[in-house]
Protein backbone atom coordinates (compact mmCIF):
# COMPACT_ATOMS: atom_id res chain seq x y z
CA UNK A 1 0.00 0.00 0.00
CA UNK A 2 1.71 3.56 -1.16
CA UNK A 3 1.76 6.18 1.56
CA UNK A 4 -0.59 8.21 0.23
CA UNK A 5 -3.33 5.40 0.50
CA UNK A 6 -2.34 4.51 4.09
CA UNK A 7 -2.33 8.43 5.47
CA UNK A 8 -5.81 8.87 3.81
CA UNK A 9 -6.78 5.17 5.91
CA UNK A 10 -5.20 6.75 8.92
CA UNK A 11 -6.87 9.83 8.72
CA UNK A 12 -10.50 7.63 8.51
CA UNK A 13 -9.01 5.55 11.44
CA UNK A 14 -9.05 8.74 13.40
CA UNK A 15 -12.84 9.88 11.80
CA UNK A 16 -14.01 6.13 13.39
CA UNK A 17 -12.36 5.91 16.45
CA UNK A 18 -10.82 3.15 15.95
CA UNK A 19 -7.26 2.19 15.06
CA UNK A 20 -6.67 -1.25 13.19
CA UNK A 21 -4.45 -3.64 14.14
CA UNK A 22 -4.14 -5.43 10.49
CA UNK A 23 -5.55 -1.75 8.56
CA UNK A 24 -5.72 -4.41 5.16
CA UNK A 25 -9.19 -5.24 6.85
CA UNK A 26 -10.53 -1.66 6.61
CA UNK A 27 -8.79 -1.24 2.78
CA UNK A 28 -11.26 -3.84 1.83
CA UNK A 29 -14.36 -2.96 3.93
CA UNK A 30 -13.92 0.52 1.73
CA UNK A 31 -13.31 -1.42 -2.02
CA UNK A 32 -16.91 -1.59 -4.14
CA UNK A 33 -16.90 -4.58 -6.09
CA UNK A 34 -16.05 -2.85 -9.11
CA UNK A 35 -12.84 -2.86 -8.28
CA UNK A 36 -12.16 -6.66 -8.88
CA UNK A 37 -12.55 -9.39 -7.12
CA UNK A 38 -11.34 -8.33 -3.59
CA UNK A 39 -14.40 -6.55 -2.59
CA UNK A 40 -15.96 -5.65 0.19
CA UNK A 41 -19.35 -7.79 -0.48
CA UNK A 42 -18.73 -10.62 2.30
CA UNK A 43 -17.61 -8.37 4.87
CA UNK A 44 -20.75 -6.59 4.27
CA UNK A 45 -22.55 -9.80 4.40
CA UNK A 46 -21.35 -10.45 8.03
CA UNK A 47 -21.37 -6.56 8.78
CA UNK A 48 -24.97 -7.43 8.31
CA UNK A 49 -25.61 -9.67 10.85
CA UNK A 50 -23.48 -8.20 13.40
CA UNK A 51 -25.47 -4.78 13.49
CA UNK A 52 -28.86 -6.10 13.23
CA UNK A 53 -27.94 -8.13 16.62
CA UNK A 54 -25.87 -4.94 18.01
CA UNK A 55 -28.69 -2.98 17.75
CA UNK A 56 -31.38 -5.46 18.79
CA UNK A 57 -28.82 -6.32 21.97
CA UNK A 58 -29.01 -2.34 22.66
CA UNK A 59 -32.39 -2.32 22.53
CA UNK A 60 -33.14 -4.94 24.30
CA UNK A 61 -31.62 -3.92 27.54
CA UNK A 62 -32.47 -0.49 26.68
CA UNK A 63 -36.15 -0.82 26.48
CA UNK A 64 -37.27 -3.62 29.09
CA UNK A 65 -41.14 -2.43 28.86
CA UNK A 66 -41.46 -2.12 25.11
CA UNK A 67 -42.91 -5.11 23.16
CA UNK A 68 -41.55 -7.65 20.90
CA UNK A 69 -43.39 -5.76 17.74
CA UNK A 70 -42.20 -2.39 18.86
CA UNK A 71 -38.14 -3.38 19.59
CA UNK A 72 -38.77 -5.18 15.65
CA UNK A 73 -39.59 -1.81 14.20
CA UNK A 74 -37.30 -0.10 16.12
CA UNK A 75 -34.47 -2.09 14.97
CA UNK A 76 -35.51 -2.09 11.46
CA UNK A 77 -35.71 1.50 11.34
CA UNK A 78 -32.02 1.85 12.84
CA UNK A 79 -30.44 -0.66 10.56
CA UNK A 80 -32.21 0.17 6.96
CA UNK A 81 -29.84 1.16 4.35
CA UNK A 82 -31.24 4.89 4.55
CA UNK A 83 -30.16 5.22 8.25
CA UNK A 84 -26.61 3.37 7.51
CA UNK A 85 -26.09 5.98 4.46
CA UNK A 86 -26.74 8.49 6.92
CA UNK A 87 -24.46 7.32 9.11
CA UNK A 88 -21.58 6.77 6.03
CA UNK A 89 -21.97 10.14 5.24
CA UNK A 90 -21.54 12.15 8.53
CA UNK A 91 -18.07 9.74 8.62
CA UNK A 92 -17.81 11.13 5.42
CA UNK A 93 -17.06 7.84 3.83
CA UNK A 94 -17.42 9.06 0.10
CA UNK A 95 -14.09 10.39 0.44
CA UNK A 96 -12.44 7.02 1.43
CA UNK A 97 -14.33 4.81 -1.05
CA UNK A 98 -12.42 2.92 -3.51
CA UNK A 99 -14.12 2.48 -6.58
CA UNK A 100 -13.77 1.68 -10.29
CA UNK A 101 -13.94 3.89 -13.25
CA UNK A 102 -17.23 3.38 -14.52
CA UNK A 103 -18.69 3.55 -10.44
CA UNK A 104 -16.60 6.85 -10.11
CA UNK A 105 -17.57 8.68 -13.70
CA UNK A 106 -21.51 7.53 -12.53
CA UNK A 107 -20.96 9.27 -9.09
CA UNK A 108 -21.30 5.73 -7.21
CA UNK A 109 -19.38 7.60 -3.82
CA UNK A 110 -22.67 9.19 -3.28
CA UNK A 111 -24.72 6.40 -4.14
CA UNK A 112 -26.54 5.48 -1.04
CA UNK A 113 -26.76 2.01 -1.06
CA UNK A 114 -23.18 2.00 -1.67
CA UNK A 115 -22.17 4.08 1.24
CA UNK A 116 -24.34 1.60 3.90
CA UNK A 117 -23.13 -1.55 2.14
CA UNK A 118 -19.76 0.56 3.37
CA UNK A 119 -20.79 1.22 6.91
CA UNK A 120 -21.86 -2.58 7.19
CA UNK A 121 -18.53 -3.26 6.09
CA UNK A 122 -16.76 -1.18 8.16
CA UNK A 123 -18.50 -2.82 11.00
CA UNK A 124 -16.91 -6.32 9.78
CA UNK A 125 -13.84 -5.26 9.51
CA UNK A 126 -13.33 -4.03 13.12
CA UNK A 127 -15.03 -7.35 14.30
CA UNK A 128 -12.25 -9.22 12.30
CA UNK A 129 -10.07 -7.21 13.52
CA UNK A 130 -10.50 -7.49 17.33
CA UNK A 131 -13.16 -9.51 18.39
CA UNK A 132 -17.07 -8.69 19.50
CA UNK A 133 -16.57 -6.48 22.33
CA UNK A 134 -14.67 -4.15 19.70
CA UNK A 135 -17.13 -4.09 17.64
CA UNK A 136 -19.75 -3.85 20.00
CA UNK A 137 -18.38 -0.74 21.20
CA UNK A 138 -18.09 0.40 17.62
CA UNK A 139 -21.57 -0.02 16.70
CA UNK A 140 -22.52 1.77 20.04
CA UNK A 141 -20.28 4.82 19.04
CA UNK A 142 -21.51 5.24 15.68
CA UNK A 143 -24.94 5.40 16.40
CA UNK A 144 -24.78 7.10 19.54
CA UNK A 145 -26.31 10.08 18.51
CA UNK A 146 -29.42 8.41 17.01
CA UNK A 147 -29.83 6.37 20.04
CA UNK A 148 -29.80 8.92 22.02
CA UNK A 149 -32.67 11.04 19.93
CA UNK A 150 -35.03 7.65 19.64
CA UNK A 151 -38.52 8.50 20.71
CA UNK A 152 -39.47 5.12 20.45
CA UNK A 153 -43.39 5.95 20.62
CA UNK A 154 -42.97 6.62 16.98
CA UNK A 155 -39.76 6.02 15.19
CA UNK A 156 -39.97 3.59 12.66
CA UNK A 157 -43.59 4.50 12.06
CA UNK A 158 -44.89 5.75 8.52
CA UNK A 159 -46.59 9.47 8.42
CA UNK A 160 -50.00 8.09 7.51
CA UNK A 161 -49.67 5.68 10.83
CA UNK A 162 -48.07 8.58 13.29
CA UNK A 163 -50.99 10.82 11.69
CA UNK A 164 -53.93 8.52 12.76
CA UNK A 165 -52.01 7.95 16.14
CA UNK A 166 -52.12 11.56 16.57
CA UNK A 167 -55.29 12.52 15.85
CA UNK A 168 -57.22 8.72 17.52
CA UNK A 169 -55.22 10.46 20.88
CA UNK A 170 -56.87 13.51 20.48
CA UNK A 171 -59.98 11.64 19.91
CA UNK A 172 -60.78 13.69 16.65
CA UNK A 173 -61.74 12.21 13.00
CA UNK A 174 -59.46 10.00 11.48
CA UNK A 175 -57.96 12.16 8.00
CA UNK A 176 -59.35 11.85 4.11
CA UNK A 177 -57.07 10.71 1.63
CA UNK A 178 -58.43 11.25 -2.10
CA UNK A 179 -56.38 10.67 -4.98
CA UNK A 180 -56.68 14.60 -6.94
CA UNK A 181 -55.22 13.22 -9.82
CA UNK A 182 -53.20 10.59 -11.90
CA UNK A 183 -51.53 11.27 -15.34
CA UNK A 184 -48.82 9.92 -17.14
CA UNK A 185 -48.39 6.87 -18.84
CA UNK A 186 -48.44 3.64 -16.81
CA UNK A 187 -45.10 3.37 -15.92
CA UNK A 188 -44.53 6.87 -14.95
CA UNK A 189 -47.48 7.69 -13.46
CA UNK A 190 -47.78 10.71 -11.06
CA UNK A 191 -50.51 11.02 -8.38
CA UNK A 192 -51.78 14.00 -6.53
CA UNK A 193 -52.83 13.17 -3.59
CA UNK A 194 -55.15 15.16 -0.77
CA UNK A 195 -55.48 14.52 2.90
CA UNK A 196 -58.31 16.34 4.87
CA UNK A 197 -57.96 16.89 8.44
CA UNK A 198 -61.43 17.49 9.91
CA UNK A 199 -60.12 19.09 12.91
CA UNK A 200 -58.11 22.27 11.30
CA UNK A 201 -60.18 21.86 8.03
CA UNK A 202 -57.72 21.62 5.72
CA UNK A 203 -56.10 19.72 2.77
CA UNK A 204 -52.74 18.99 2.74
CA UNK A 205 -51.60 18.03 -1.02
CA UNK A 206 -48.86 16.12 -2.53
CA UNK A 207 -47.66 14.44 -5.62
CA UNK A 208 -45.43 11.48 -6.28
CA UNK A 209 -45.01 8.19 -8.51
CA UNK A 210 -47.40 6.42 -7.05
CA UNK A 211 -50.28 6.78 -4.54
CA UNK A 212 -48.66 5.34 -1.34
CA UNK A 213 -46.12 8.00 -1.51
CA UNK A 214 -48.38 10.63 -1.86
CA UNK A 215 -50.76 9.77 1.00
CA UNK A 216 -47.40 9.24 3.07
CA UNK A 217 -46.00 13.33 2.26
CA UNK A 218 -49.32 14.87 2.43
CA UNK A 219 -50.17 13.01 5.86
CA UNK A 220 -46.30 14.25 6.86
CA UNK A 221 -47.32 17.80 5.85
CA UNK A 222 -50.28 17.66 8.14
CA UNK A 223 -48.20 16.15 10.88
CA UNK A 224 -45.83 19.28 10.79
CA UNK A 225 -49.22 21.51 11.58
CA UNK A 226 -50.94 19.24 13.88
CA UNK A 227 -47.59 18.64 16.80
CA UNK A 228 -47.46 22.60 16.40
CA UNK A 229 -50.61 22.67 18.54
């Protein structure tokens, strides 16, 4: 490895807390498959499996008096590839990627799925590197913040589903969703969607590719006004 490679490695080391023993391991938990055949695809494979029981270890002992269901959605919201990409990017791991041509020239190092299948990597690598309670501690470091910030009442939860919550507590009429509109041809279709909120009297529209996503931003746009009062 040239020097200018292993200072840039360093410098991550110091970005994740962690400083390698064999810093080969983290090399590869970086390198996208397009690279050649020394990817980073298994480690991401066990990187996998080690967070999802991380997490639902943490939560666990965290949350004795929440259920079964609600420690499941929970840890599926914490370990999705949307909350691992955010978690790549405040390490700012697109700088550290190592990709081939046609993943660089296509923008691949902000490619989200490639920046979690990076963090899951990551994860891998420090558990081959020194063992569970390592990586343990990793895991906890990384996503301190967000465990920290869990409200677990509702993370996890769509907007349509926080939305009914809301307004079933407040004992007032459960929202309208009509579908405004749908153009476009079949498999581009765009729907506008409305949600009517009895309570304030008002519709809350949105538009996306298909309906479910629509009801979902137009129920989040009513959400914003409703926890206001």
């Amino acid at each position: 490895m040239d020097f200018e490679k292993q200072a840039k490695l360093k410098k991550l080391e110091t970005i994740l807390g962690y400083n390698f023993k064999n810093i080969n391991l983290l090399k590869q938990a970086l390198t996208h498959r397009s690279m050649g055949a020394k990817n980073n695809e298994r480690m991401e494979f066990l990187g996998d499996s080690l967070v999802n029981f991380i997490i639902a270890d943490i939560l666990f002992h965290q949350y004795k008096k929440n259920s079964e269901g609600d420690l499941s959605r929970i840890r599926a919201f914490l370990v999705k590839g949307e909350t691992l990409a955010i978690i790549g990017k405040k390490l700012n791991l697109s700088n550290y990627l190592m990709l081939g041509p046609g993943e660089l020239k296509s923008g691949g190092f902000r490619r989200e799925s490639i920046i979690a299948d990076a963090v899951e990597a990551i994860i891998a690598s420090v558990y081959e590197d020194a063992g569970h309670k390592a990586c343990y501690e990793f895991v906890l470091r990384i996503y301190a913040k967000k465990l920290q910030k869990l409200d677990p009442t509702s993370v996890g939860k769509d907007a349509k589903t926080r939305l009914q919550e809301l307004l079933q507590a407040r004992q007032e009429n459960l929202p309208e969703y009509t579908v405004i509109s749908a153009s476009g041809p079949a498999h581009a279709q765009e729907f506008v969607v409305s949600c009517f909120v009895a309570k304030i009297n008002r519709k809350f529209e949105a538009y996306a590719t298909n309906r479910r996503k629509a009801e979902q931003l137009s129920a989040e746009q009513a959400l914003i006004v409703l926890e206001k009062k």
